[in-house]
PDB file of N, CA and C in Angstrom:
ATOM      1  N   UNK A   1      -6.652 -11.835  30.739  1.00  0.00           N
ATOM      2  CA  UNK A   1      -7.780 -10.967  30.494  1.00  0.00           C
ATOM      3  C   UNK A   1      -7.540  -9.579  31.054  1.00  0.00           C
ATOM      4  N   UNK A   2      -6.778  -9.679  32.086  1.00  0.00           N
ATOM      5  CA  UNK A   2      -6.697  -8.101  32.470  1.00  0.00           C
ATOM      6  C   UNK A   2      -5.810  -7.419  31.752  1.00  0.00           C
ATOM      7  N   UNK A   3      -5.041  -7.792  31.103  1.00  0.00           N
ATOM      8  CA  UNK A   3      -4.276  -7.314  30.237  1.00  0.00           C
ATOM      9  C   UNK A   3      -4.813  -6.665  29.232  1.00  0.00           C
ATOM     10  N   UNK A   4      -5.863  -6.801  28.650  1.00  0.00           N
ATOM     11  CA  UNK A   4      -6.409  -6.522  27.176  1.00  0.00           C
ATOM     12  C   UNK A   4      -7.572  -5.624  27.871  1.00  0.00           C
ATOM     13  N   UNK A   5      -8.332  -5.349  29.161  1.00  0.00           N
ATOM     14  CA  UNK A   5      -8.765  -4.476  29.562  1.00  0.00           C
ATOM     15  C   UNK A   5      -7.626  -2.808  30.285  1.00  0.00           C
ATOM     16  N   UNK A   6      -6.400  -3.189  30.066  1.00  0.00           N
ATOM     17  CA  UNK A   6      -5.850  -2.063  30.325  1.00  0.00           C
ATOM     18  C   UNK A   6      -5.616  -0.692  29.120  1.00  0.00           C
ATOM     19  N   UNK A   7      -5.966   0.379  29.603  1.00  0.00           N
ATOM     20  CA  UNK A   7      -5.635   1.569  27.975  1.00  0.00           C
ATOM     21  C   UNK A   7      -4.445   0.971  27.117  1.00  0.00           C
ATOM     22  N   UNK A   8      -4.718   1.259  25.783  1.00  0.00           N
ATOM     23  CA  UNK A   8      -3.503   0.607  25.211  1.00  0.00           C
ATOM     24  C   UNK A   8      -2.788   2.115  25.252  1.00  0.00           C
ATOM     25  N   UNK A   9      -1.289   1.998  24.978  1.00  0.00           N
ATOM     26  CA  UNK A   9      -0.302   3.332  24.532  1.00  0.00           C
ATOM     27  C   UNK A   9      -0.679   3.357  22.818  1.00  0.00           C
ATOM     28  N   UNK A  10      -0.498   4.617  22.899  1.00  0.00           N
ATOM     29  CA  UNK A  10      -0.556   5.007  21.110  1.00  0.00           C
ATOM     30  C   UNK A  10       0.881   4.526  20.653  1.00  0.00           C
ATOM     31  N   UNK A  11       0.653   4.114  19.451  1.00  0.00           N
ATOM     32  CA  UNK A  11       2.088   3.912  18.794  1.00  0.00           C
ATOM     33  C   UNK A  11       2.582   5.047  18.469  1.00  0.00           C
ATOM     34  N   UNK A  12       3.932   5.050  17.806  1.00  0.00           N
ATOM     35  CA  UNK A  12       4.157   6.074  16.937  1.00  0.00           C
ATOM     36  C   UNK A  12       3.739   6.791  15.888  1.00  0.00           C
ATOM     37  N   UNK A  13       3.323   5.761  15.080  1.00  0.00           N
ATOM     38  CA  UNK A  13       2.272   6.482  13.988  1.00  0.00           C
ATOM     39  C   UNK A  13       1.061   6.592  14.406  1.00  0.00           C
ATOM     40  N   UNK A  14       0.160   6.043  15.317  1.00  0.00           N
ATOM     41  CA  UNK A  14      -1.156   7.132  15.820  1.00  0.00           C
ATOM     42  C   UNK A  14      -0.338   7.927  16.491  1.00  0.00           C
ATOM     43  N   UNK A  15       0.183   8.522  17.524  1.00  0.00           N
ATOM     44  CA  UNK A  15       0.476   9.891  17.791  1.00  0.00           C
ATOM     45  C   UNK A  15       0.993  10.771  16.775  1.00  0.00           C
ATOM     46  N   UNK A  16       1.171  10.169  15.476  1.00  0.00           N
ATOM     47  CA  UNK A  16       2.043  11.383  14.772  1.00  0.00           C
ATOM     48  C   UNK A  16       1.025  11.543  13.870  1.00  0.00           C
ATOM     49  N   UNK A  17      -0.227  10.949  13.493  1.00  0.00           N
ATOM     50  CA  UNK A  17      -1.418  10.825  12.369  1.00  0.00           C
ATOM     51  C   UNK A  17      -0.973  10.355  11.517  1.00  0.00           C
ATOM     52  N   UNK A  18       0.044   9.258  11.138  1.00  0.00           N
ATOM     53  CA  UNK A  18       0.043   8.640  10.035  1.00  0.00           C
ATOM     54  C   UNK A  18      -0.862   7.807   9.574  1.00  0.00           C
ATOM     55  N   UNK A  19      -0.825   8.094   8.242  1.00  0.00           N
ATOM     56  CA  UNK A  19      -2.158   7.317   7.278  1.00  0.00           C
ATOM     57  C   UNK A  19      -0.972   6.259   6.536  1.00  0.00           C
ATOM     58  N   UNK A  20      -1.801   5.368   6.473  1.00  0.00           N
ATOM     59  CA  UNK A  20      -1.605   4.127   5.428  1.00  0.00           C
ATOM     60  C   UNK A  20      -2.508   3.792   4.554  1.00  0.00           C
ATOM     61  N   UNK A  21      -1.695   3.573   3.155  1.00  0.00           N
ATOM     62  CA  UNK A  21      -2.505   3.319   2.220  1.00  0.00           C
ATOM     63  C   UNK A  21      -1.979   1.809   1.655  1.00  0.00           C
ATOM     64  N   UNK A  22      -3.352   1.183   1.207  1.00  0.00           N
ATOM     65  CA  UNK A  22      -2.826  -0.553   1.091  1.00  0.00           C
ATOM     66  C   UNK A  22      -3.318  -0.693  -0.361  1.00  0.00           C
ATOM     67  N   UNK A  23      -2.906  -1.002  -1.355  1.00  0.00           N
ATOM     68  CA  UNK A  23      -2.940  -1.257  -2.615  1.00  0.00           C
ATOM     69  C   UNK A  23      -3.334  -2.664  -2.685  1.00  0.00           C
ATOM     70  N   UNK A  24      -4.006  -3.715  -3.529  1.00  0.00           N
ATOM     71  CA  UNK A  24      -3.949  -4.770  -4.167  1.00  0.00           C
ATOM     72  C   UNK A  24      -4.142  -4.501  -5.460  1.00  0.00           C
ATOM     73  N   UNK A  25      -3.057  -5.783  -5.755  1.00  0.00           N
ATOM     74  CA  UNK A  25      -3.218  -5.783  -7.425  1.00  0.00           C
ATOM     75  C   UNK A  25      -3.419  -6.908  -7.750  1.00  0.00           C
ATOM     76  N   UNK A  26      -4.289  -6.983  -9.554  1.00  0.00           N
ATOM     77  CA  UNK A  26      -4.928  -8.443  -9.786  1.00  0.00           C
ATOM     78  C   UNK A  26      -4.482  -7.959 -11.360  1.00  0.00           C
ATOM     79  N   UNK A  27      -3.252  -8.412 -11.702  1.00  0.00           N
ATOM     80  CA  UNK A  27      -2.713  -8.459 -12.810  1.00  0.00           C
ATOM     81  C   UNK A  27      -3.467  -9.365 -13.708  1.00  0.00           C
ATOM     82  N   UNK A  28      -3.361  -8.501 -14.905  1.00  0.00           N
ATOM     83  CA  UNK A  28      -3.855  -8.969 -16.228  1.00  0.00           C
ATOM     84  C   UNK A  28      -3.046 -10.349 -16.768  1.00  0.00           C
ATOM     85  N   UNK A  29      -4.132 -11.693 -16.816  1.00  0.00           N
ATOM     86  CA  UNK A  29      -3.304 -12.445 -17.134  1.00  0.00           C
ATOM     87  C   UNK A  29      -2.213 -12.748 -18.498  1.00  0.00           C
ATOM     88  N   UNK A  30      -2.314 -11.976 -18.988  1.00  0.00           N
ATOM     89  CA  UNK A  30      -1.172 -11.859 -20.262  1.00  0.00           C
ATOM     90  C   UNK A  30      -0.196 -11.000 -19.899  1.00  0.00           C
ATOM     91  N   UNK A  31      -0.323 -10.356 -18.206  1.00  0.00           N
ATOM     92  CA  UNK A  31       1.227  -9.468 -18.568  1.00  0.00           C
ATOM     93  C   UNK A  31       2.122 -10.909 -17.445  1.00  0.00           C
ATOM     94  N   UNK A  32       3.541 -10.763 -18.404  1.00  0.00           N
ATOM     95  CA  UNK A  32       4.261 -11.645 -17.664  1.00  0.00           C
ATOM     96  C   UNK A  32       4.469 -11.371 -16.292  1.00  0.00           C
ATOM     97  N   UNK A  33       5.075 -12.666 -15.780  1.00  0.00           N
ATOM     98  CA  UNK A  33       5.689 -12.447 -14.565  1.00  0.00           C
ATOM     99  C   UNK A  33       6.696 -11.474 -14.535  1.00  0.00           C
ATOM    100  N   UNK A  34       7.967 -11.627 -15.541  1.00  0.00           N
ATOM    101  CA  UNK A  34       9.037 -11.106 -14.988  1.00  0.00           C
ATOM    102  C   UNK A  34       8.838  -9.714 -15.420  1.00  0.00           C
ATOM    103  N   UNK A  35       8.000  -8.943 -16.013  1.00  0.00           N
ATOM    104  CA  UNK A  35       6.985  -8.032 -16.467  1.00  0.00           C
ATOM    105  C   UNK A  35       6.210  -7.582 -14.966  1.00  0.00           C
ATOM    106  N   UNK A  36       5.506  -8.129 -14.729  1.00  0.00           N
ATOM    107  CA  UNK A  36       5.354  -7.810 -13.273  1.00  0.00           C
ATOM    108  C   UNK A  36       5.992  -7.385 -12.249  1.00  0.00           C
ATOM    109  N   UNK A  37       7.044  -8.672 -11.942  1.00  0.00           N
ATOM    110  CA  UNK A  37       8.384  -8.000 -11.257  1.00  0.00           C
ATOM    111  C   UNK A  37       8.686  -6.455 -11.415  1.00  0.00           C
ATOM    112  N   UNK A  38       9.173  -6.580 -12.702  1.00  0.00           N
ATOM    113  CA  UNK A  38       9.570  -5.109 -12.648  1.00  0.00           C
ATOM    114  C   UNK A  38       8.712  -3.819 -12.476  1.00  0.00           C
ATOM    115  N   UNK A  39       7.709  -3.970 -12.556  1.00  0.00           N
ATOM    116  CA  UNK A  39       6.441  -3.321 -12.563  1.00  0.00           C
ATOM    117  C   UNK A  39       6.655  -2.572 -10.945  1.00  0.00           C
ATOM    118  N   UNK A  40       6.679  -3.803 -10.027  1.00  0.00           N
ATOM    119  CA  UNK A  40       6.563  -3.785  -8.522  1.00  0.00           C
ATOM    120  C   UNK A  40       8.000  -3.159  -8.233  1.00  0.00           C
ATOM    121  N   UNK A  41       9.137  -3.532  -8.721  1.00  0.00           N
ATOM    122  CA  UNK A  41      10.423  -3.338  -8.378  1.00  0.00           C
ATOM    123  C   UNK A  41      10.507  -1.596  -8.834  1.00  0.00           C
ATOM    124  N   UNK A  42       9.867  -1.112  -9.837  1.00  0.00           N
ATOM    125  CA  UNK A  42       9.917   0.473 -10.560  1.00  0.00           C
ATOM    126  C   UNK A  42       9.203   0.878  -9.293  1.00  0.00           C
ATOM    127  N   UNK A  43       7.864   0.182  -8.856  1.00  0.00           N
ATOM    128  CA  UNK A  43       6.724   0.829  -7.890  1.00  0.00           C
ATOM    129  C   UNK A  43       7.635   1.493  -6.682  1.00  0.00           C
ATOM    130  N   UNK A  44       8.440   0.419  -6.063  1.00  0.00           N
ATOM    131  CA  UNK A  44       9.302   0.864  -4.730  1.00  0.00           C
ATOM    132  C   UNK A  44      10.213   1.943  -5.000  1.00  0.00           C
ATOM    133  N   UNK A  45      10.627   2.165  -5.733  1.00  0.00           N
ATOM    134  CA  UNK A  45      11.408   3.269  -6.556  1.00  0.00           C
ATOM    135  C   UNK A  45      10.618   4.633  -5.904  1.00  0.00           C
ATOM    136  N   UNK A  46       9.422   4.359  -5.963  1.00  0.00           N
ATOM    137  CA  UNK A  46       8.496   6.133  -4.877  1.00  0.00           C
ATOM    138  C   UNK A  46       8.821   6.520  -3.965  1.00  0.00           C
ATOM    139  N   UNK A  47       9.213   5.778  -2.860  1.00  0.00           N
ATOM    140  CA  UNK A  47       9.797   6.093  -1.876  1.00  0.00           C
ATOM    141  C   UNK A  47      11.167   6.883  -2.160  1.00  0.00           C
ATOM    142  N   UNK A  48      11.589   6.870  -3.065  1.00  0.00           N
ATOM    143  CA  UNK A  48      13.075   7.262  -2.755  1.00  0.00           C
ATOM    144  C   UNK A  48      12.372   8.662  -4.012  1.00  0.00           C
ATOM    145  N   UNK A  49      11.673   9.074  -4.300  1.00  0.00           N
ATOM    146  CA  UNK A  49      11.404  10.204  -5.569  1.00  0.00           C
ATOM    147  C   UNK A  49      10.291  11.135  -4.945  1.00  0.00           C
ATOM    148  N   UNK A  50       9.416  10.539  -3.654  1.00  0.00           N
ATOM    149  CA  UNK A  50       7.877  11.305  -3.630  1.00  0.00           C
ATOM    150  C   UNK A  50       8.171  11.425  -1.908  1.00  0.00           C
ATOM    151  N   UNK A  51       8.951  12.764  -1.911  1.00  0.00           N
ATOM    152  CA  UNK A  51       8.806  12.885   0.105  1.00  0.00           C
ATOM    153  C   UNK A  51       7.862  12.802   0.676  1.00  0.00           C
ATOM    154  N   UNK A  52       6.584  12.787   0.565  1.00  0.00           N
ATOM    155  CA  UNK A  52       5.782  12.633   1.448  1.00  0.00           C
ATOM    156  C   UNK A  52       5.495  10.625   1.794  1.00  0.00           C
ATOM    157  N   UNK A  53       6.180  10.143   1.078  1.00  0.00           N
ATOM    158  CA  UNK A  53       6.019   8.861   0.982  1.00  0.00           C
ATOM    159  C   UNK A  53       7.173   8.112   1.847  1.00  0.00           C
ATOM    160  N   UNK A  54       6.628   7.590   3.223  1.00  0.00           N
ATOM    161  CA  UNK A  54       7.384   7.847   4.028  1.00  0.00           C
ATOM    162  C   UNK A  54       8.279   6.090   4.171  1.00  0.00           C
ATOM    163  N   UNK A  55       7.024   5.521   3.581  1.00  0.00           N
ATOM    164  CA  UNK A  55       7.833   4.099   4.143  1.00  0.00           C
ATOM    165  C   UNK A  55       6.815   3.101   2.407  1.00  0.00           C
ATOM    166  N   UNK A  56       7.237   2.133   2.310  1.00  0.00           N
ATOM    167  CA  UNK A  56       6.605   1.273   0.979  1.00  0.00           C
ATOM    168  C   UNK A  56       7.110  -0.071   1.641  1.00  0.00           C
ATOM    169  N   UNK A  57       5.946  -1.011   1.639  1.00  0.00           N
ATOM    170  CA  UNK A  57       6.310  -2.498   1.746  1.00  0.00           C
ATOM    171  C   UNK A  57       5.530  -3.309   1.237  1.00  0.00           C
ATOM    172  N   UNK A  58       6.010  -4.726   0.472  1.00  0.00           N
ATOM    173  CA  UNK A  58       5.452  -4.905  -0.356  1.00  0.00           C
ATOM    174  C   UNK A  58       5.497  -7.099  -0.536  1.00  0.00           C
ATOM    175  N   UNK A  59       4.174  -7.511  -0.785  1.00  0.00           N
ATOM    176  CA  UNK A  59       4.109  -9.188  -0.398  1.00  0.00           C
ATOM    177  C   UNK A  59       3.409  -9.287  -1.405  1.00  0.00           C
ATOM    178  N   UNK A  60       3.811 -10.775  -1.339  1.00  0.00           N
ATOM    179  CA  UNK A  60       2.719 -11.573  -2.612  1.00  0.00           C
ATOM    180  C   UNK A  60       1.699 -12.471  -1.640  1.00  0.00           C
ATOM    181  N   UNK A  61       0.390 -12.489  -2.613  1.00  0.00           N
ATOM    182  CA  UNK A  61      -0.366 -13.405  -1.781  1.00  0.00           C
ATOM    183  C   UNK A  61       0.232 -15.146  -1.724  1.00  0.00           C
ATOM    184  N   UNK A  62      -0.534 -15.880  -0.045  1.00  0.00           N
ATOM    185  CA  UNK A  62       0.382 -17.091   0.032  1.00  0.00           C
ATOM    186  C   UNK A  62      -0.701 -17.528   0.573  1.00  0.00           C
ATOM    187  N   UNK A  63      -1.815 -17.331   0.057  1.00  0.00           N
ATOM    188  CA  UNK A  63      -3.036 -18.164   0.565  1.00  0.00           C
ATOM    189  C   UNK A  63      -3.419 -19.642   0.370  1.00  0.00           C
ATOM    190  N   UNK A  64      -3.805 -20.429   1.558  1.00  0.00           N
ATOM    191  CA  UNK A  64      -3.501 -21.530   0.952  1.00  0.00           C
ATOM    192  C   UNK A  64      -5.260 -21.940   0.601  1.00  0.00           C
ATOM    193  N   UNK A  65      -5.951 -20.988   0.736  1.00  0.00           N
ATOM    194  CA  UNK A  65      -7.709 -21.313   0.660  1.00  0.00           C
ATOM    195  C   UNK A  65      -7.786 -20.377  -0.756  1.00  0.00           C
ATOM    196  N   UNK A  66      -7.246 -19.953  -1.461  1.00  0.00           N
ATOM    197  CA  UNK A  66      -7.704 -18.871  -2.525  1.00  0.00           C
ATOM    198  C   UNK A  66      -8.619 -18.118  -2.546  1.00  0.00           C
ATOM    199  N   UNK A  67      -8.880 -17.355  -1.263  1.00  0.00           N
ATOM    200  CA  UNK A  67      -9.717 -16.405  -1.180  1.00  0.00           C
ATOM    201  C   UNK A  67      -9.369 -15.372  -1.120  1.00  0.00           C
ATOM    202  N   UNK A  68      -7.915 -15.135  -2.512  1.00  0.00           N
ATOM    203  CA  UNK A  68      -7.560 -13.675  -2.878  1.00  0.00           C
ATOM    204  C   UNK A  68      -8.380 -13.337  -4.295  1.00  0.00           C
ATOM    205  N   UNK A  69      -9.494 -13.701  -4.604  1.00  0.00           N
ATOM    206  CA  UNK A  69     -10.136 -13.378  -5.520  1.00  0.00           C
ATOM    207  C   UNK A  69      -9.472 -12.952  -6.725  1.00  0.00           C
ATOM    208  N   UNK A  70      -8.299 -13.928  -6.749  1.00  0.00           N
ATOM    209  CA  UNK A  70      -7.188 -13.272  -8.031  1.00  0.00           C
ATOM    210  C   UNK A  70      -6.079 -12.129  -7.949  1.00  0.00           C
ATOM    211  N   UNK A  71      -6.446 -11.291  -6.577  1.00  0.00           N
ATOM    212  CA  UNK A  71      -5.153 -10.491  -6.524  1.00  0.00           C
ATOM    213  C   UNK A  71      -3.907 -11.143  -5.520  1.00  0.00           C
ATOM    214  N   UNK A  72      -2.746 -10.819  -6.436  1.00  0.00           N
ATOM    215  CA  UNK A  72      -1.786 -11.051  -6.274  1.00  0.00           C
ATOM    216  C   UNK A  72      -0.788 -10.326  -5.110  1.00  0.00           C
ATOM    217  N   UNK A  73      -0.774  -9.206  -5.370  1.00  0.00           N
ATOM    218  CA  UNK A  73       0.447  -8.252  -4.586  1.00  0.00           C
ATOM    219  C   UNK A  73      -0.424  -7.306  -4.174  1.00  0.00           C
ATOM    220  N   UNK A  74       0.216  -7.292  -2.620  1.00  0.00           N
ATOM    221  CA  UNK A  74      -0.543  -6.457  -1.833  1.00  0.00           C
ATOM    222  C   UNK A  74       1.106  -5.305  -1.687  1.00  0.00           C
ATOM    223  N   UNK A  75       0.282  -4.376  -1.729  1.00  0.00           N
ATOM    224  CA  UNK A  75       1.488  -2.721  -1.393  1.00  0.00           C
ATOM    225  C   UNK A  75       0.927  -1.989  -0.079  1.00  0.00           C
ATOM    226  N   UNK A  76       2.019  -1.666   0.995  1.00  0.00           N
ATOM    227  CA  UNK A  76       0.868  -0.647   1.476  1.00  0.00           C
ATOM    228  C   UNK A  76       2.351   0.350   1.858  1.00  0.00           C
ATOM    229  N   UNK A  77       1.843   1.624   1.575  1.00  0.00           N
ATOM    230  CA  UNK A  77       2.544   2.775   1.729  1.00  0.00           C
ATOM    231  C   UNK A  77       2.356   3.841   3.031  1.00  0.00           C
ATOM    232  N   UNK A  78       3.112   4.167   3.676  1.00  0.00           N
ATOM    233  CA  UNK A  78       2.842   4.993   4.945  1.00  0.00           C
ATOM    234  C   UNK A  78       3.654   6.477   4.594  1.00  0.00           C
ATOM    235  N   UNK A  79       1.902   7.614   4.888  1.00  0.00           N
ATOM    236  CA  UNK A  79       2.673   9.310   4.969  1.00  0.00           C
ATOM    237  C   UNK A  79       2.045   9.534   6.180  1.00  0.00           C
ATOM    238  N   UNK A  80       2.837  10.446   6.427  1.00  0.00           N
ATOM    239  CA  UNK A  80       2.263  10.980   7.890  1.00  0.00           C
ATOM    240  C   UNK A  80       1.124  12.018   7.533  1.00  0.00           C
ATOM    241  N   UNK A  81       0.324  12.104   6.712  1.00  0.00           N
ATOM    242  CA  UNK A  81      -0.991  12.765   6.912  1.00  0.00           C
ATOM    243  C   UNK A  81      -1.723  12.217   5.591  1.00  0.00           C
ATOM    244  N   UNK A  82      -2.836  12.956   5.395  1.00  0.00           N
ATOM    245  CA  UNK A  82      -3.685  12.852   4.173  1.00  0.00           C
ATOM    246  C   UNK A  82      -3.173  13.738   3.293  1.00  0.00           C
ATOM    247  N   UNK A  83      -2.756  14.726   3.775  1.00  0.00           N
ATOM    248  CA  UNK A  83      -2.147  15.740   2.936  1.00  0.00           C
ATOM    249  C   UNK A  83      -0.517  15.026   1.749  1.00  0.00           C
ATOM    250  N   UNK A  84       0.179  13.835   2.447  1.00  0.00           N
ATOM    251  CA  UNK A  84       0.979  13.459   1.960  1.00  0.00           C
ATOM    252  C   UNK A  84       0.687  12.920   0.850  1.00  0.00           C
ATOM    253  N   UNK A  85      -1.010  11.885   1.097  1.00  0.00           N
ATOM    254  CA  UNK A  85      -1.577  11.211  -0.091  1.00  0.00           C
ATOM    255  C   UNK A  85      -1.370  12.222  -0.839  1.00  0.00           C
ATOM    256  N   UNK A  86      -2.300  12.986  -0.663  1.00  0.00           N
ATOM    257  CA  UNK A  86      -2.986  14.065  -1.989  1.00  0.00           C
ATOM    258  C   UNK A  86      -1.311  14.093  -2.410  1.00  0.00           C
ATOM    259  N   UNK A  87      -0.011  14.924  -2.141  1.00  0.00           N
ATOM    260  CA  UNK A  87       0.947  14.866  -2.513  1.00  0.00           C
ATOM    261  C   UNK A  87       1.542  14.146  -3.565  1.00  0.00           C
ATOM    262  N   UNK A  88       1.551  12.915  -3.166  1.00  0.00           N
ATOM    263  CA  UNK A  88       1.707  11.793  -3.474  1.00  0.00           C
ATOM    264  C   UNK A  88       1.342  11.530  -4.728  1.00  0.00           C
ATOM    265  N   UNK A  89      -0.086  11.467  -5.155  1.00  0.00           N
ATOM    266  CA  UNK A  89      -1.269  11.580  -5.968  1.00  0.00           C
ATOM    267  C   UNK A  89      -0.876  12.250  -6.827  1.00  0.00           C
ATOM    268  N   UNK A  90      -0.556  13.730  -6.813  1.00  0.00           N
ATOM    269  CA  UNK A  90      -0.048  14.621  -7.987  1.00  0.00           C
ATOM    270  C   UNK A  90       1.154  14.535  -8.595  1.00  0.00           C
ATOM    271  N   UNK A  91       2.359  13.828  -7.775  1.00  0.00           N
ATOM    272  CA  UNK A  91       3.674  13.880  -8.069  1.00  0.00           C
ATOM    273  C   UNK A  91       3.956  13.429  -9.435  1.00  0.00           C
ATOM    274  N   UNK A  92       4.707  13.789 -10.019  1.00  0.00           N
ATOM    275  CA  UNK A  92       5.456  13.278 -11.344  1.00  0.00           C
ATOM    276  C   UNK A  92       5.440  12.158 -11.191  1.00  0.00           C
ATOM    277  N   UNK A  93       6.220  11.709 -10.481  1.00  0.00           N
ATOM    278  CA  UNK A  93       6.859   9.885 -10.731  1.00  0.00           C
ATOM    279  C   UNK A  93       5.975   9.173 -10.093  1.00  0.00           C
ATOM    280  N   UNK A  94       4.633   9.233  -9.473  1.00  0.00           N
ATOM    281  CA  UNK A  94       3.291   8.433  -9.313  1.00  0.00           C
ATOM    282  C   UNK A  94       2.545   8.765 -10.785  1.00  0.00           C
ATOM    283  N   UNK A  95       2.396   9.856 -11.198  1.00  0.00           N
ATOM    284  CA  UNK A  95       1.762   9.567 -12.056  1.00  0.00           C
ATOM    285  C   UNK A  95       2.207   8.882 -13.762  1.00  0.00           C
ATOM    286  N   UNK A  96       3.605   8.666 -13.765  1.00  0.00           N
ATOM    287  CA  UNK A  96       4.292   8.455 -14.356  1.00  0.00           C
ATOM    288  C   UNK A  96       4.376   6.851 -14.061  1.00  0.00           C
ATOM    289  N   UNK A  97       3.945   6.470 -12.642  1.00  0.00           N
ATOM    290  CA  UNK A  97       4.304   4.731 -12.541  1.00  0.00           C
ATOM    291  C   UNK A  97       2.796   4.181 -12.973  1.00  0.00           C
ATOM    292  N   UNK A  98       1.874   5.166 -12.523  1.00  0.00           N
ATOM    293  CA  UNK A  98       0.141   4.919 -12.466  1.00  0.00           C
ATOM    294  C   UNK A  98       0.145   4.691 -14.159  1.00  0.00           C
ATOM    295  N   UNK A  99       0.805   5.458 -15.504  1.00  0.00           N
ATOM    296  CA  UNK A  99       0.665   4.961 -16.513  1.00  0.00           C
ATOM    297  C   UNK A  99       1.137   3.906 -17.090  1.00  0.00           C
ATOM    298  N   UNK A 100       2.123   3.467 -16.460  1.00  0.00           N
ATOM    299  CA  UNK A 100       2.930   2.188 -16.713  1.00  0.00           C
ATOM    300  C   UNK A 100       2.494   1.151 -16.280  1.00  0.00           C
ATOM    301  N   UNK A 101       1.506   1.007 -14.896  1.00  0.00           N
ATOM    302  CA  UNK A 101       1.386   0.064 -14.383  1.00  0.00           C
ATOM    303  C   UNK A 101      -0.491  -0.222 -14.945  1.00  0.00           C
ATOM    304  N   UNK A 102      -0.856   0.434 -15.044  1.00  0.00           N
ATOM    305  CA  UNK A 102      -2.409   0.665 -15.653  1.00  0.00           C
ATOM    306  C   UNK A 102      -3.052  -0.190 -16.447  1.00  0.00           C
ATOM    307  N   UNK A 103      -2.027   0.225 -17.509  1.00  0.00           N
ATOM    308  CA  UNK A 103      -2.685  -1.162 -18.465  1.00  0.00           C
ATOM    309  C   UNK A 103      -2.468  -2.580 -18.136  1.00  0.00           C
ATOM    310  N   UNK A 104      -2.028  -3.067 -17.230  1.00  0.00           N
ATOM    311  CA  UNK A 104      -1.573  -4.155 -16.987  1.00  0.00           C
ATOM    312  C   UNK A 104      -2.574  -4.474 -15.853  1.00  0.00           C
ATOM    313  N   UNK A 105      -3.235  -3.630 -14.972  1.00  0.00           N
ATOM    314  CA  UNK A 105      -3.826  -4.598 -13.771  1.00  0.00           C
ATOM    315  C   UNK A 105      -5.417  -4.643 -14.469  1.00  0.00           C
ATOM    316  N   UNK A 106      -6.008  -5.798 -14.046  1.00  0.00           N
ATOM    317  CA  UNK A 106      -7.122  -6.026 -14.583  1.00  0.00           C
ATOM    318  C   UNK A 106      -8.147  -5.108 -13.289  1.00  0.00           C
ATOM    319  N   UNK A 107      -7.553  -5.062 -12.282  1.00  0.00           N
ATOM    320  CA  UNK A 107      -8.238  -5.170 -10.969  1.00  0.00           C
ATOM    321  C   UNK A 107      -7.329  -4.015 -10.148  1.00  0.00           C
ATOM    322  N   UNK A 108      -8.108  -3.338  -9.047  1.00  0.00           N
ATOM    323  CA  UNK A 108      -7.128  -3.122  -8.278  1.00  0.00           C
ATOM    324  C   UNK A 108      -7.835  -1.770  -6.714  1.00  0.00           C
ATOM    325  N   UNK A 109      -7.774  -2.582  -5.118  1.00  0.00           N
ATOM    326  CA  UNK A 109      -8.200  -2.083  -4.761  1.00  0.00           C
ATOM    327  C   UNK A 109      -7.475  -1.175  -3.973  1.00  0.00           C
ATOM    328  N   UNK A 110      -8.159   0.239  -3.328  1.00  0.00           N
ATOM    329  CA  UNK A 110      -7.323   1.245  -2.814  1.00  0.00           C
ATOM    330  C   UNK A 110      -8.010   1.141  -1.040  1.00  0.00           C
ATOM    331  N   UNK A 111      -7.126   1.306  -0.105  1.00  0.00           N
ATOM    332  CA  UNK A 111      -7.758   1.787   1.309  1.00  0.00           C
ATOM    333  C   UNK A 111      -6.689   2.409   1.963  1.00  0.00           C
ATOM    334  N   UNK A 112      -6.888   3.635   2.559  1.00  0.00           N
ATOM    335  CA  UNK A 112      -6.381   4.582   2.845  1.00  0.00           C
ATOM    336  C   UNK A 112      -6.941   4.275   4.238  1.00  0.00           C
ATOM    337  N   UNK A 113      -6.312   3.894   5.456  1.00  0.00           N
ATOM    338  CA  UNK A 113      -6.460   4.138   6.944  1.00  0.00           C
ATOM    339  C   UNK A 113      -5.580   4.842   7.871  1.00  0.00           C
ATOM    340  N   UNK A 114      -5.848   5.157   9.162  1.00  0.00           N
ATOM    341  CA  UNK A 114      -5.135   5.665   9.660  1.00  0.00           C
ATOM    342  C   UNK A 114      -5.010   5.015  11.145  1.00  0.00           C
ATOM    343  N   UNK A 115      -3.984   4.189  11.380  1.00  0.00           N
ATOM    344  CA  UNK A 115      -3.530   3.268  12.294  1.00  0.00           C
ATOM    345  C   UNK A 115      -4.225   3.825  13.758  1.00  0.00           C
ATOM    346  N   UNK A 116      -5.160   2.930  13.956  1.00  0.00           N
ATOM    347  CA  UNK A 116      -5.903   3.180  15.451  1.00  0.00           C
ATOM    348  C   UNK A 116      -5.612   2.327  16.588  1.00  0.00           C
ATOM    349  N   UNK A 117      -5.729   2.401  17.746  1.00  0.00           N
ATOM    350  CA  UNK A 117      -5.435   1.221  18.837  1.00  0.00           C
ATOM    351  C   UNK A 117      -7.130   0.343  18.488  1.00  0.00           C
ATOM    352  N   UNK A 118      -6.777  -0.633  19.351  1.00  0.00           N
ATOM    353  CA  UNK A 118      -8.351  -1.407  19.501  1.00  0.00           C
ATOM    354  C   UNK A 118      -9.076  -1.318  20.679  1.00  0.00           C
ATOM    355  N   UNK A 119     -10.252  -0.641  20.205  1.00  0.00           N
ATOM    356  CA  UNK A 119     -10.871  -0.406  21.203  1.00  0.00           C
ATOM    357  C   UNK A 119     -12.011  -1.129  21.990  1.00  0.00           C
ATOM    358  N   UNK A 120     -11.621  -1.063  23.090  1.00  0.00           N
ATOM    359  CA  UNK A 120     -12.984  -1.713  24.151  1.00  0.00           C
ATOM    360  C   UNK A 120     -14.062  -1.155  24.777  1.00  0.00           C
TER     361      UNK A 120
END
């Protein structure tokens, strides 16, 4: 217990203001799997095309209660500000994956945070 009453240290990304943004997707059931795949496999491709896009990682749901309400793949992307989103947002090759990937998700939610300690 005294442990979890001591200040926590900031990580690296709270001292530097990095924001994270977490994607879910709830694919349309007629687009294939291996259609999907590639969908996700083009998605990681941002990182290496959109500098403000600092880091991309990326899971499938493995729930064993199904209380993913149908979405499948969770994304979450790290820039070091809000300013990177907005960046991000306008770039060619986001908006170029946002049309490709579009018609295909039935669903799909966005949250943009910015990594905090826990506070007591």
């Amino acid at each position: 217990m005294e442990e979890a009453s001591r200040p926590k240290e900031k990580t690296m990304e709270e001292a530097k203001g990095f924001v994270r943004r977490v994607l879910l997707f709830k694919f349309k059931a007629e687009t294939a799997p291996d259609h999907i795949e590639q969908l996700i496999k083009d998605h990681s491709n941002l990182v290496n095309l959109v500098e403000s896009l600092k880091s991309w990682h990326m899971g499938k749901d493995v729930s064993v209660k199904y209380s993913n309400e149908g979405f499948t793949h969770v994304i979450e992307l790290t820039f070091e500000s809000t300013e990177g989103i907005a960046a991000y947002m306008g770039h060619p090759a986001h908006l170029e994956m946002h049309e490709r990937i579009w018609p295909h998700l039935e669903k799909i939610v966005v949250i943009d945070y910015k990594p905090t300690p826990l506070c007591n």
